[in-house]
PDB file of N, CA and C in Angstrom:
ATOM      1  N   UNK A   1      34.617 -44.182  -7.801  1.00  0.00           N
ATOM      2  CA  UNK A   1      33.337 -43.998  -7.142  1.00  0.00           C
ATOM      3  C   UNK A   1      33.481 -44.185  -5.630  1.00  0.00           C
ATOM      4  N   UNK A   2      34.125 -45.436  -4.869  1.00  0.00           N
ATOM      5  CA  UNK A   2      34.630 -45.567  -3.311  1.00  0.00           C
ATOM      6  C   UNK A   2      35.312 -44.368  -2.880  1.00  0.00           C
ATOM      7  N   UNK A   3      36.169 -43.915  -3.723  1.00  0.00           N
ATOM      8  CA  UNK A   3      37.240 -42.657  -3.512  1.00  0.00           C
ATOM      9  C   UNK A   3      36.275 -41.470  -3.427  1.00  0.00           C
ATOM     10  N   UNK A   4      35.326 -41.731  -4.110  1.00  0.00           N
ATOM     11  CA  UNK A   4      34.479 -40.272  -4.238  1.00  0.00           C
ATOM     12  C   UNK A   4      33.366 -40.041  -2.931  1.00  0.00           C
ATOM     13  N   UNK A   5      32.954 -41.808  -2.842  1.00  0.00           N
ATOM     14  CA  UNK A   5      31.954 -41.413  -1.796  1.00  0.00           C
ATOM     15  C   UNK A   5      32.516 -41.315  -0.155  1.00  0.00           C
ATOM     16  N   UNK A   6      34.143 -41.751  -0.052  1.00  0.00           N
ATOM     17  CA  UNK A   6      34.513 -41.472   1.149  1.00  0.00           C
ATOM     18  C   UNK A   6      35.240 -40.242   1.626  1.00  0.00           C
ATOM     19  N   UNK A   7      35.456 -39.472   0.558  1.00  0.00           N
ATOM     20  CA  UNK A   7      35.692 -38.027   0.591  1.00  0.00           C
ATOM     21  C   UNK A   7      34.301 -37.283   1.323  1.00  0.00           C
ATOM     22  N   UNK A   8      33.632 -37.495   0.330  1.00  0.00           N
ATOM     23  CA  UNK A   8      32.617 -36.332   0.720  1.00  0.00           C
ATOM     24  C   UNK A   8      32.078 -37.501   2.182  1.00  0.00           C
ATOM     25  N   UNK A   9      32.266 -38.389   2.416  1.00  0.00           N
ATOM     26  CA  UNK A   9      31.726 -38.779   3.894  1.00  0.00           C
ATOM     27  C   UNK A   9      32.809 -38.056   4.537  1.00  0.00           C
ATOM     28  N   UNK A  10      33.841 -37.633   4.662  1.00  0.00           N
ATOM     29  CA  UNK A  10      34.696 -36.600   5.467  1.00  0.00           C
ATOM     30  C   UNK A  10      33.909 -35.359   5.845  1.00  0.00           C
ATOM     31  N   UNK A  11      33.832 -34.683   4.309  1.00  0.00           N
ATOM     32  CA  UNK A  11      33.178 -33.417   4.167  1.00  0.00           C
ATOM     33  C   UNK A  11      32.152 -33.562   4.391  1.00  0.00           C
ATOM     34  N   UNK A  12      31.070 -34.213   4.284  1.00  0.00           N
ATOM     35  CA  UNK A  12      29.930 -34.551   5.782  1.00  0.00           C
ATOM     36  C   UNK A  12      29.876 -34.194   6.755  1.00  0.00           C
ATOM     37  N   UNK A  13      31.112 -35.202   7.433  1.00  0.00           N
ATOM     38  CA  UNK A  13      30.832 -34.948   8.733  1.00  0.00           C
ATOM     39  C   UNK A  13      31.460 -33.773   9.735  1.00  0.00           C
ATOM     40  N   UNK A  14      32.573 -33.109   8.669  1.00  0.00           N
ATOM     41  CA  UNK A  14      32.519 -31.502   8.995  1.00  0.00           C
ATOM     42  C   UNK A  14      31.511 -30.696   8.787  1.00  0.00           C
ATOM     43  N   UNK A  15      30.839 -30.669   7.852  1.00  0.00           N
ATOM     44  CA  UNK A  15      29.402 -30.052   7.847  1.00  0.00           C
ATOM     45  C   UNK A  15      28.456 -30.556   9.127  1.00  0.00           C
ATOM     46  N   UNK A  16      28.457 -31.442   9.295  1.00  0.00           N
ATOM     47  CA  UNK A  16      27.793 -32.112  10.619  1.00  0.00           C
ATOM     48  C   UNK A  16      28.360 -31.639  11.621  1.00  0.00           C
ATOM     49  N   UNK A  17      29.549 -31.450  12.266  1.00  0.00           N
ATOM     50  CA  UNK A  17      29.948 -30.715  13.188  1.00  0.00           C
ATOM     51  C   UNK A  17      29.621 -29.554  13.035  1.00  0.00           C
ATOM     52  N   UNK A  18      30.105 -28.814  12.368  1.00  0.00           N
ATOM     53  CA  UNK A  18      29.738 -26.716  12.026  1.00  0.00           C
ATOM     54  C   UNK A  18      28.166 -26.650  12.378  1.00  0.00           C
ATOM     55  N   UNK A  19      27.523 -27.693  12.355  1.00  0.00           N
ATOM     56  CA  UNK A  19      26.264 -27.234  11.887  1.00  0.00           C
ATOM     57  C   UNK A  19      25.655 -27.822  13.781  1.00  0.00           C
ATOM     58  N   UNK A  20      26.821 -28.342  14.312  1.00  0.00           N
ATOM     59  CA  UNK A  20      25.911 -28.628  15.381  1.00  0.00           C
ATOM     60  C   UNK A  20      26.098 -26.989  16.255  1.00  0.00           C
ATOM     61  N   UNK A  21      26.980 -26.205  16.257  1.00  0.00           N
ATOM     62  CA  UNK A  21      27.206 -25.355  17.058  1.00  0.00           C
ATOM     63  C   UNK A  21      26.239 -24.161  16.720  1.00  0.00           C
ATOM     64  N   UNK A  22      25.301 -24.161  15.275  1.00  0.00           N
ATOM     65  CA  UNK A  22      24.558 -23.364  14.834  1.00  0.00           C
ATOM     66  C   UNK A  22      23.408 -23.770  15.008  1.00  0.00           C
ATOM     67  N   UNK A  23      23.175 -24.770  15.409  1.00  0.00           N
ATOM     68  CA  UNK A  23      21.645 -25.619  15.621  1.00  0.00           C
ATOM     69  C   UNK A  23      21.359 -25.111  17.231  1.00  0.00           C
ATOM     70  N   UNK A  24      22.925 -25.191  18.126  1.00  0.00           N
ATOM     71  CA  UNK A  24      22.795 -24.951  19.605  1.00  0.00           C
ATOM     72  C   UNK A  24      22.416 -24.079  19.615  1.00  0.00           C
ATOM     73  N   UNK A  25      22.971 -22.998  19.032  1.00  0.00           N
ATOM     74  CA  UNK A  25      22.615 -21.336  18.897  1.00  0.00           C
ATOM     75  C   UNK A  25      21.079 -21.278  18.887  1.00  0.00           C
ATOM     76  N   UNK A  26      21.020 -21.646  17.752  1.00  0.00           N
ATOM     77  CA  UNK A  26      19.536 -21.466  17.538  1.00  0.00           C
ATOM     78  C   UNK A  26      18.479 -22.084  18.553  1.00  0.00           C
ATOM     79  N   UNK A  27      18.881 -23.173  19.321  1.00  0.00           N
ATOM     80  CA  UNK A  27      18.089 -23.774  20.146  1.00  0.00           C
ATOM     81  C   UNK A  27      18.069 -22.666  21.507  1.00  0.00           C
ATOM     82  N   UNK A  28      19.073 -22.172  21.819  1.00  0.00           N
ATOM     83  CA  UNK A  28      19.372 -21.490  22.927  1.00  0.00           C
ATOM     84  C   UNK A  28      18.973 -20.301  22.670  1.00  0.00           C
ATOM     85  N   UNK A  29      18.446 -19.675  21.876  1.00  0.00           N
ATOM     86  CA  UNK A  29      17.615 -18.476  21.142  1.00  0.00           C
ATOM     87  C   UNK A  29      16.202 -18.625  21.364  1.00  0.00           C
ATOM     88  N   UNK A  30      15.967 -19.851  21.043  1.00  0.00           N
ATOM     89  CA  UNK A  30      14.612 -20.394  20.911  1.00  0.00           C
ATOM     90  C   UNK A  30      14.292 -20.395  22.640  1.00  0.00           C
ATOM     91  N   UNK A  31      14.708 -21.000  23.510  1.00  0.00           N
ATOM     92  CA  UNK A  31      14.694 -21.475  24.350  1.00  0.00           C
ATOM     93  C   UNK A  31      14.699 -19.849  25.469  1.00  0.00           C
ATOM     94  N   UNK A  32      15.399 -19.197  25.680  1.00  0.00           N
ATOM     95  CA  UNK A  32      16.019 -17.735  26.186  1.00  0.00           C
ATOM     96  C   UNK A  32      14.293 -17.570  26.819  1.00  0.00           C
ATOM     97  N   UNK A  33      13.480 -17.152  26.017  1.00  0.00           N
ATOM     98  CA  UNK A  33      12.787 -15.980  26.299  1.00  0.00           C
ATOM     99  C   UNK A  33      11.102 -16.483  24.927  1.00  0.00           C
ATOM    100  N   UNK A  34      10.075 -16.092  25.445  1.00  0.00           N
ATOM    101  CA  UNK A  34       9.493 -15.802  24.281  1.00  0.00           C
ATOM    102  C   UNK A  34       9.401 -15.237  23.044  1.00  0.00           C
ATOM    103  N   UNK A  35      10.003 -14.075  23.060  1.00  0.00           N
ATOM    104  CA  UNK A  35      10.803 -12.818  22.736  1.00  0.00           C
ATOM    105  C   UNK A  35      11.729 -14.006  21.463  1.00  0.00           C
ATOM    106  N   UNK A  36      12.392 -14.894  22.253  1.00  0.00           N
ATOM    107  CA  UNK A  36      13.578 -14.987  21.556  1.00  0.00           C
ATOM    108  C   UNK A  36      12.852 -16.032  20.589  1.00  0.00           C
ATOM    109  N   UNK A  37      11.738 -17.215  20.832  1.00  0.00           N
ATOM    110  CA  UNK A  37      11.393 -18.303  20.191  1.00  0.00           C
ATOM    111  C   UNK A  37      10.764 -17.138  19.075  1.00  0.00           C
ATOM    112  N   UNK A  38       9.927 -16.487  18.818  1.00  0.00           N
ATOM    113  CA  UNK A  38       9.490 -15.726  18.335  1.00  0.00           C
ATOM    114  C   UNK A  38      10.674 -15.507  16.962  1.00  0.00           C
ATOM    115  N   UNK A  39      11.893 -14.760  17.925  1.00  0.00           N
ATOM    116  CA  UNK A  39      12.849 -14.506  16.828  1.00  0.00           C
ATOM    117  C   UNK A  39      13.236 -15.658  16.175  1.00  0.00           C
ATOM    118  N   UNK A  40      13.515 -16.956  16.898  1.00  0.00           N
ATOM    119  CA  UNK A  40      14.004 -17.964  16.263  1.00  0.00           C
ATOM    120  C   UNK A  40      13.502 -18.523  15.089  1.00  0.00           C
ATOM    121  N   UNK A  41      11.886 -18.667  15.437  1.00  0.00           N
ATOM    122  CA  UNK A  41      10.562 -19.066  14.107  1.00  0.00           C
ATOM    123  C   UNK A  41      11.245 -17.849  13.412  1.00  0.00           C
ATOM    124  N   UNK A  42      11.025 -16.741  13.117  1.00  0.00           N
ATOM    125  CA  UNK A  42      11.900 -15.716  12.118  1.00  0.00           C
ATOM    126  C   UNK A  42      12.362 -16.098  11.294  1.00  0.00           C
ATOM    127  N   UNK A  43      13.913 -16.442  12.177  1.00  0.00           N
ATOM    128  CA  UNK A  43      15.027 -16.881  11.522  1.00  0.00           C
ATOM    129  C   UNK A  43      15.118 -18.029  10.716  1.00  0.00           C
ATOM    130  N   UNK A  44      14.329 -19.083  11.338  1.00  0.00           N
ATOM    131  CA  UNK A  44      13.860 -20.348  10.031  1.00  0.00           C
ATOM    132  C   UNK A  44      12.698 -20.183   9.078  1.00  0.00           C
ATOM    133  N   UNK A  45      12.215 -19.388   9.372  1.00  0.00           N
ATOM    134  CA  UNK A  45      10.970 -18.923   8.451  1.00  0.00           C
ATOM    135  C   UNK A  45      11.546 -18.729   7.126  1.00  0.00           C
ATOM    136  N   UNK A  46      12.738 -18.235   6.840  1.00  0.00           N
ATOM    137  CA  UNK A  46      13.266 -17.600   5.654  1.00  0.00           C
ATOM    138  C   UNK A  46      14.075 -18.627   4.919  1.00  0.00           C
ATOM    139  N   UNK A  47      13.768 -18.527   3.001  1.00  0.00           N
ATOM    140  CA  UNK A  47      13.966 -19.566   2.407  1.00  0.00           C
ATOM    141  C   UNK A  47      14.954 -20.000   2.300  1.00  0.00           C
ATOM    142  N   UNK A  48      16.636 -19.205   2.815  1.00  0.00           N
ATOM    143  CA  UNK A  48      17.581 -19.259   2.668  1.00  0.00           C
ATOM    144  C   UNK A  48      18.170 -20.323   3.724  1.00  0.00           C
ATOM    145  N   UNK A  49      17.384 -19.769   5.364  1.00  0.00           N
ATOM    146  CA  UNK A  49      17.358 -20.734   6.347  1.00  0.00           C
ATOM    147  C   UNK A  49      17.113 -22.287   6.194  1.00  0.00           C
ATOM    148  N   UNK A  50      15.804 -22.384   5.557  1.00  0.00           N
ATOM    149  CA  UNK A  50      15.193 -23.512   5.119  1.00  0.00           C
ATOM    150  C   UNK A  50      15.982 -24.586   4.226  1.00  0.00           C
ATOM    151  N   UNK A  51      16.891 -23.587   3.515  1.00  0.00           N
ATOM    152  CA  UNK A  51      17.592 -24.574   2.359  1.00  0.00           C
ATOM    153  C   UNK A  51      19.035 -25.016   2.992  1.00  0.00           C
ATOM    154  N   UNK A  52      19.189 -24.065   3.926  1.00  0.00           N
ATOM    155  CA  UNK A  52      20.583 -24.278   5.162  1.00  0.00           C
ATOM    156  C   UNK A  52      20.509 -25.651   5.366  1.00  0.00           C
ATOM    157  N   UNK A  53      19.025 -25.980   6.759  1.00  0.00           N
ATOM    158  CA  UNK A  53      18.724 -26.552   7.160  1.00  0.00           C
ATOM    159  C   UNK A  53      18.616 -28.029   6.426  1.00  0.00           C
ATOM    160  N   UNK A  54      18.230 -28.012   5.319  1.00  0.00           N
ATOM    161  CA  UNK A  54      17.726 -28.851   4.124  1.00  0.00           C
ATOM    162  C   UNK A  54      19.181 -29.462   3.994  1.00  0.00           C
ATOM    163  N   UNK A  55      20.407 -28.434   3.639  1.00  0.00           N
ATOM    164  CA  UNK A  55      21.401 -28.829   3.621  1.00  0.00           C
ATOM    165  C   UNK A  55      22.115 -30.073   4.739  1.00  0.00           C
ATOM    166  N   UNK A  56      22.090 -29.696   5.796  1.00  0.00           N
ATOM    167  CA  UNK A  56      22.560 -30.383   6.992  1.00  0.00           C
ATOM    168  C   UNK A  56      21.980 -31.301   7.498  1.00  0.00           C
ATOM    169  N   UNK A  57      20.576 -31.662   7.564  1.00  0.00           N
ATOM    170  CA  UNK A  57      19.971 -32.684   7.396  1.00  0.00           C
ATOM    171  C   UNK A  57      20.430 -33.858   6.017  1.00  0.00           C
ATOM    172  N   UNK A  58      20.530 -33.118   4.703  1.00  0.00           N
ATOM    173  CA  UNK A  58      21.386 -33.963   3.795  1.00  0.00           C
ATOM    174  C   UNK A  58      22.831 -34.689   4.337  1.00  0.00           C
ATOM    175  N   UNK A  59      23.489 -33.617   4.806  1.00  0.00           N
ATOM    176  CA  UNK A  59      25.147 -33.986   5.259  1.00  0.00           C
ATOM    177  C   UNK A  59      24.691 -35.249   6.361  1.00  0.00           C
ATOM    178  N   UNK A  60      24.027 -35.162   7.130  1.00  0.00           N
ATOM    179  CA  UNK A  60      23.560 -35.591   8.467  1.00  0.00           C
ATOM    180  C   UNK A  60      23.547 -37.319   7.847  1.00  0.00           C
ATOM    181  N   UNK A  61      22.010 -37.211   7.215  1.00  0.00           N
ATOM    182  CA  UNK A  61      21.618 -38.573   6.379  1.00  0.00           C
ATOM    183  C   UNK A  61      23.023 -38.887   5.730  1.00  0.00           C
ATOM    184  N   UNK A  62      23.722 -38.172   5.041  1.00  0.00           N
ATOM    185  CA  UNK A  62      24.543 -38.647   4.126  1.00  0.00           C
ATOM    186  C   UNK A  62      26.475 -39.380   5.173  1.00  0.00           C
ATOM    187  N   UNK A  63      26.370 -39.002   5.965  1.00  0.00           N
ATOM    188  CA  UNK A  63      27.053 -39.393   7.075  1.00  0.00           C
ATOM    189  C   UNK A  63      26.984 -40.292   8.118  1.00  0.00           C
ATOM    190  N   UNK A  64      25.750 -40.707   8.038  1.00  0.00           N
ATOM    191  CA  UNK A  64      25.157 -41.743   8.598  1.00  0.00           C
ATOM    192  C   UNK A  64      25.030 -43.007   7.746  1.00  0.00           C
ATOM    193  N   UNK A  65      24.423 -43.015   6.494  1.00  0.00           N
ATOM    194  CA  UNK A  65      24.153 -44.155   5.275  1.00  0.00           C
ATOM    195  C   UNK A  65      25.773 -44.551   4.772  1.00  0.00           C
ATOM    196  N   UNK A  66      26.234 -43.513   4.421  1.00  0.00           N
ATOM    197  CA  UNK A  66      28.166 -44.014   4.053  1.00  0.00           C
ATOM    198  C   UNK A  66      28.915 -44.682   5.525  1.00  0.00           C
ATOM    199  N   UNK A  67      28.695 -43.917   6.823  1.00  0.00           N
ATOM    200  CA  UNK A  67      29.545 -44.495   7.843  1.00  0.00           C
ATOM    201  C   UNK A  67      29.054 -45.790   7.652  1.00  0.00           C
ATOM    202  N   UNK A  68      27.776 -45.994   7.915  1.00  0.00           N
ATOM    203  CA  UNK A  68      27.197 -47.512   8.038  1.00  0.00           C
ATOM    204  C   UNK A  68      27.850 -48.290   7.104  1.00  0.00           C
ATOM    205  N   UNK A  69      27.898 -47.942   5.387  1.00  0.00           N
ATOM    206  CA  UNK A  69      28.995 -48.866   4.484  1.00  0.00           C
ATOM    207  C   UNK A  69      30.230 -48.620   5.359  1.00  0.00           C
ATOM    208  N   UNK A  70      31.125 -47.636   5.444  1.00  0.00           N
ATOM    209  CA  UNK A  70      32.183 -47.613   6.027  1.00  0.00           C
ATOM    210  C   UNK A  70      32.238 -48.774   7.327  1.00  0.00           C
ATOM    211  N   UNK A  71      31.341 -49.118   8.214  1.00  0.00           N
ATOM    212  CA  UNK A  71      31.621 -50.176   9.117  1.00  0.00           C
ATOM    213  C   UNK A  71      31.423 -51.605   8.618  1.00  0.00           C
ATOM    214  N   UNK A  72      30.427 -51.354   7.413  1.00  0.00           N
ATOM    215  CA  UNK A  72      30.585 -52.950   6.967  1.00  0.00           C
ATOM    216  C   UNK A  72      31.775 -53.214   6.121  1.00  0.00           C
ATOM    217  N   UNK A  73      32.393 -52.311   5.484  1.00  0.00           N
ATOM    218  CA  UNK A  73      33.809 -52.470   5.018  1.00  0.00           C
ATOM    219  C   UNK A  73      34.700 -53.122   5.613  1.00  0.00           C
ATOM    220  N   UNK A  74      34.639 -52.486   7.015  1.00  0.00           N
ATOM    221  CA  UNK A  74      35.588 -52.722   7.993  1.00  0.00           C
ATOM    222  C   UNK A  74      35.468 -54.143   8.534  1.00  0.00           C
ATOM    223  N   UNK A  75      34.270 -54.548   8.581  1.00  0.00           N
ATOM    224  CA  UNK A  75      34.203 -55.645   8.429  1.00  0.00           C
ATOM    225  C   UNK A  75      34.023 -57.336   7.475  1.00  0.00           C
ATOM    226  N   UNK A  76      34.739 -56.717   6.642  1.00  0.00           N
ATOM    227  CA  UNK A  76      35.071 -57.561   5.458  1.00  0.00           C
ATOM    228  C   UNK A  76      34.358 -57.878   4.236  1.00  0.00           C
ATOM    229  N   UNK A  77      32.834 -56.516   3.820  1.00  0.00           N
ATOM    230  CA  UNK A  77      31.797 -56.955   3.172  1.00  0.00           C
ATOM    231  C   UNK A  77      32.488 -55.476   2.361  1.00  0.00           C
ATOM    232  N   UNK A  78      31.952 -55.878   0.663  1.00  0.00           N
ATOM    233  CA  UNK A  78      31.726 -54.744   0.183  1.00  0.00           C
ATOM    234  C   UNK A  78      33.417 -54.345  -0.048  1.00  0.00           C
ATOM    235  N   UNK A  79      34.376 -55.323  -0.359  1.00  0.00           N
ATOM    236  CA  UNK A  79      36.126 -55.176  -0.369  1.00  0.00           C
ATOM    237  C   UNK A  79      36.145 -55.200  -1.945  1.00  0.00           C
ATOM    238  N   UNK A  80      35.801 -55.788  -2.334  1.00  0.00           N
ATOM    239  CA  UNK A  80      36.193 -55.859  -3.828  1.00  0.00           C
ATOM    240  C   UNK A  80      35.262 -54.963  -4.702  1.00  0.00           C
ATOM    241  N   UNK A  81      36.616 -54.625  -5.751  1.00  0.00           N
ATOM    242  CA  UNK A  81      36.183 -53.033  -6.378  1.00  0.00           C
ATOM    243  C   UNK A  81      34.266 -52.982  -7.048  1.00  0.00           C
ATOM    244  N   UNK A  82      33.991 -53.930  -7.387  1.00  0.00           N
ATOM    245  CA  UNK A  82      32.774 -54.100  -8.084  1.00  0.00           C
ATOM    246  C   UNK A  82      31.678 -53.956  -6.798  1.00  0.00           C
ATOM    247  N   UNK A  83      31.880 -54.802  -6.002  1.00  0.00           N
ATOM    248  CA  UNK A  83      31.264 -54.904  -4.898  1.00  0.00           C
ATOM    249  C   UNK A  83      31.260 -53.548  -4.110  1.00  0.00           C
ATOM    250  N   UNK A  84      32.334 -52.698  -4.129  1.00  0.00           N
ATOM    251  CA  UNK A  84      32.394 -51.311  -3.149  1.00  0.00           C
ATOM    252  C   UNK A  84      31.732 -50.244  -3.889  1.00  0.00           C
ATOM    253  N   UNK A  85      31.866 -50.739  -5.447  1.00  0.00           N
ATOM    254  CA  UNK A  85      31.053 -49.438  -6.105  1.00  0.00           C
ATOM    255  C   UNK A  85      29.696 -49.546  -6.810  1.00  0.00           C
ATOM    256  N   UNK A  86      29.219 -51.246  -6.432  1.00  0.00           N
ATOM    257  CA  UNK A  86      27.627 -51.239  -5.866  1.00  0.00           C
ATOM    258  C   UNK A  86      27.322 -50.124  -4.670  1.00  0.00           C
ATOM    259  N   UNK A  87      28.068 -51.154  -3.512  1.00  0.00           N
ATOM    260  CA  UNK A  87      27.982 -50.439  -2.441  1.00  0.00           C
ATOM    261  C   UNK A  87      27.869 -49.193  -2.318  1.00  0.00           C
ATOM    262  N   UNK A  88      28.443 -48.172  -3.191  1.00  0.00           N
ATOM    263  CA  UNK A  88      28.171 -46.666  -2.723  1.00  0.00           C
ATOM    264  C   UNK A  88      27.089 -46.245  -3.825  1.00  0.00           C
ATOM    265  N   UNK A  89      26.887 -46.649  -5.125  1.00  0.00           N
ATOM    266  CA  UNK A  89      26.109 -46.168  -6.290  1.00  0.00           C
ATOM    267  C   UNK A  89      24.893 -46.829  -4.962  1.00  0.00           C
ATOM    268  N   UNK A  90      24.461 -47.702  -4.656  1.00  0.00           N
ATOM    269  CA  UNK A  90      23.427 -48.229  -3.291  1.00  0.00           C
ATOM    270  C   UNK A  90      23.028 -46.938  -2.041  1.00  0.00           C
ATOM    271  N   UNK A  91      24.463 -46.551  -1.836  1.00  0.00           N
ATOM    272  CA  UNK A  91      24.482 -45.601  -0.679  1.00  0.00           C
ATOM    273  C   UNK A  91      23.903 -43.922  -1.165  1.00  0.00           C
ATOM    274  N   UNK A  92      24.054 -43.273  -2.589  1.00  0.00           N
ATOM    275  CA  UNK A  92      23.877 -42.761  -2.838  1.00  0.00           C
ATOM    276  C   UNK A  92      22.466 -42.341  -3.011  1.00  0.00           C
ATOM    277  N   UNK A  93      21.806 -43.820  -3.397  1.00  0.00           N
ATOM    278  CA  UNK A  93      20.485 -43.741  -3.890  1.00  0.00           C
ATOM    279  C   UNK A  93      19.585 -43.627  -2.286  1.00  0.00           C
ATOM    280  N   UNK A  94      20.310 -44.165  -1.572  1.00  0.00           N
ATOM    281  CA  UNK A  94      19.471 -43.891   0.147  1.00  0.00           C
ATOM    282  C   UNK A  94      19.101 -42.624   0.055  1.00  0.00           C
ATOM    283  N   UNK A  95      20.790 -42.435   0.223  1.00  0.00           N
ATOM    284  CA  UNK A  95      20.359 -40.910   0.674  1.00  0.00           C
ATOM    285  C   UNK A  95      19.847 -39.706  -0.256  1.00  0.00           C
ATOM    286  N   UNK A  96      19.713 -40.324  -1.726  1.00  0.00           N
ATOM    287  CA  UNK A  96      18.885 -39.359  -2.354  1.00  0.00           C
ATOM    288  C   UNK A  96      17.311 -39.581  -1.726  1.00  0.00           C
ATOM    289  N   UNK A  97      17.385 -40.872  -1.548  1.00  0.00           N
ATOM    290  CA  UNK A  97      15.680 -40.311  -1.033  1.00  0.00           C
ATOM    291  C   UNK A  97      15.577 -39.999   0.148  1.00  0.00           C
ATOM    292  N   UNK A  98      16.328 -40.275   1.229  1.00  0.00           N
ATOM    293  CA  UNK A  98      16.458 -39.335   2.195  1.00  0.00           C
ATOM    294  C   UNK A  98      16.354 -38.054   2.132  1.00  0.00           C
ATOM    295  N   UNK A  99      17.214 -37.366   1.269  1.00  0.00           N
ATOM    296  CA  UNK A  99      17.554 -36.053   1.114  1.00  0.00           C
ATOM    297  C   UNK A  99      16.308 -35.088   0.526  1.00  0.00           C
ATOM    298  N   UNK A 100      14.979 -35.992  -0.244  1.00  0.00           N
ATOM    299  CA  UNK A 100      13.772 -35.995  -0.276  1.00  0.00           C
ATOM    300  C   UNK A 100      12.640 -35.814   0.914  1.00  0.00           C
ATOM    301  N   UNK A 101      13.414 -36.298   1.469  1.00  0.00           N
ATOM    302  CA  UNK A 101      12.190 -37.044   2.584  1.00  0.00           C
ATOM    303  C   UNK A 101      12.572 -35.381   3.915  1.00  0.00           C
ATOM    304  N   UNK A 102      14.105 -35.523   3.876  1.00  0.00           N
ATOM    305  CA  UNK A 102      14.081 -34.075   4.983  1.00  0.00           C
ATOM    306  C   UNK A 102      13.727 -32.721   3.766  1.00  0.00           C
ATOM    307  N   UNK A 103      13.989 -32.652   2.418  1.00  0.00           N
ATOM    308  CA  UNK A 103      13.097 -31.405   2.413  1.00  0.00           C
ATOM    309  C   UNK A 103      11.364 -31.656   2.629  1.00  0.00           C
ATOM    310  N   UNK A 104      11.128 -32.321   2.700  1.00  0.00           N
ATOM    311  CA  UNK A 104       9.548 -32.565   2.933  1.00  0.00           C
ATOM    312  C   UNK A 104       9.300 -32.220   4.633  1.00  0.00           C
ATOM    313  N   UNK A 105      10.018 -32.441   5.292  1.00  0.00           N
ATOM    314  CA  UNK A 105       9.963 -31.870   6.679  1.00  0.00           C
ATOM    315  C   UNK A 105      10.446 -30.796   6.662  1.00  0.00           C
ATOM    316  N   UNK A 106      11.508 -30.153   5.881  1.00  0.00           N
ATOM    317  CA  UNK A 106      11.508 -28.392   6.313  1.00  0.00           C
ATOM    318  C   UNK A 106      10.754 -28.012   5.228  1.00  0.00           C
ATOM    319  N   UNK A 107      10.045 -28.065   4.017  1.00  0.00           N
ATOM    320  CA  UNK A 107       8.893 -27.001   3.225  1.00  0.00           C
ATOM    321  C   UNK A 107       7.566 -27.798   3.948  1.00  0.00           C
TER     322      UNK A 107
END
């Protein structure tokens, strides 16, 4: 379960990067021109966008709630196997309701 939840905190926070250079885009679209904010509302308007978005906000939360275990690790809490796989079955449940809480801000 530790092994599992610090993998995908990797694969997180590559999703968290990729997703910042597509957020710029889009901000700098938005931003351009009226013309362009116009296009931008468009482009998130659509359900596919929405569930993108939904996505990366998940990675986001979910990269943030594991790093935070990841620093208390580091600092000597949460070492022993029982204790680390509270710790993430704990971390999981955050960010499921997190992951609630940002689709409620993009639908």
């Amino acid at each position: 379960m530790t092994a599992i939840a610090s993998i995908i905190h990797r694969v997180s926070g590559v999703i968290t990067f990729v997703s910042v250079a597509i957020l710029l885009w889009l901000l700098n679209v938005s931003l351009s021109s009226p013309e362009g904010f116009a296009s931008a509302q468009g482009i998130v308007d659509s359900f596919f966008v929405k569930f993108v978005l939904w996505g990366i906000l998940t990675a986001l939360f979910y990269h943030i709630v594991v790093g935070i275990r990841h620093l208390l690790m580091d600092m000597g809490y949460f070492e022993e196997m029982e204790t680390g796989i509270a710790s993430a079955k704990i971390s999981f449940a955050i960010v499921a309701v997190l992951s609630l809480f940002a689709g409620g801000l993009v639908w």
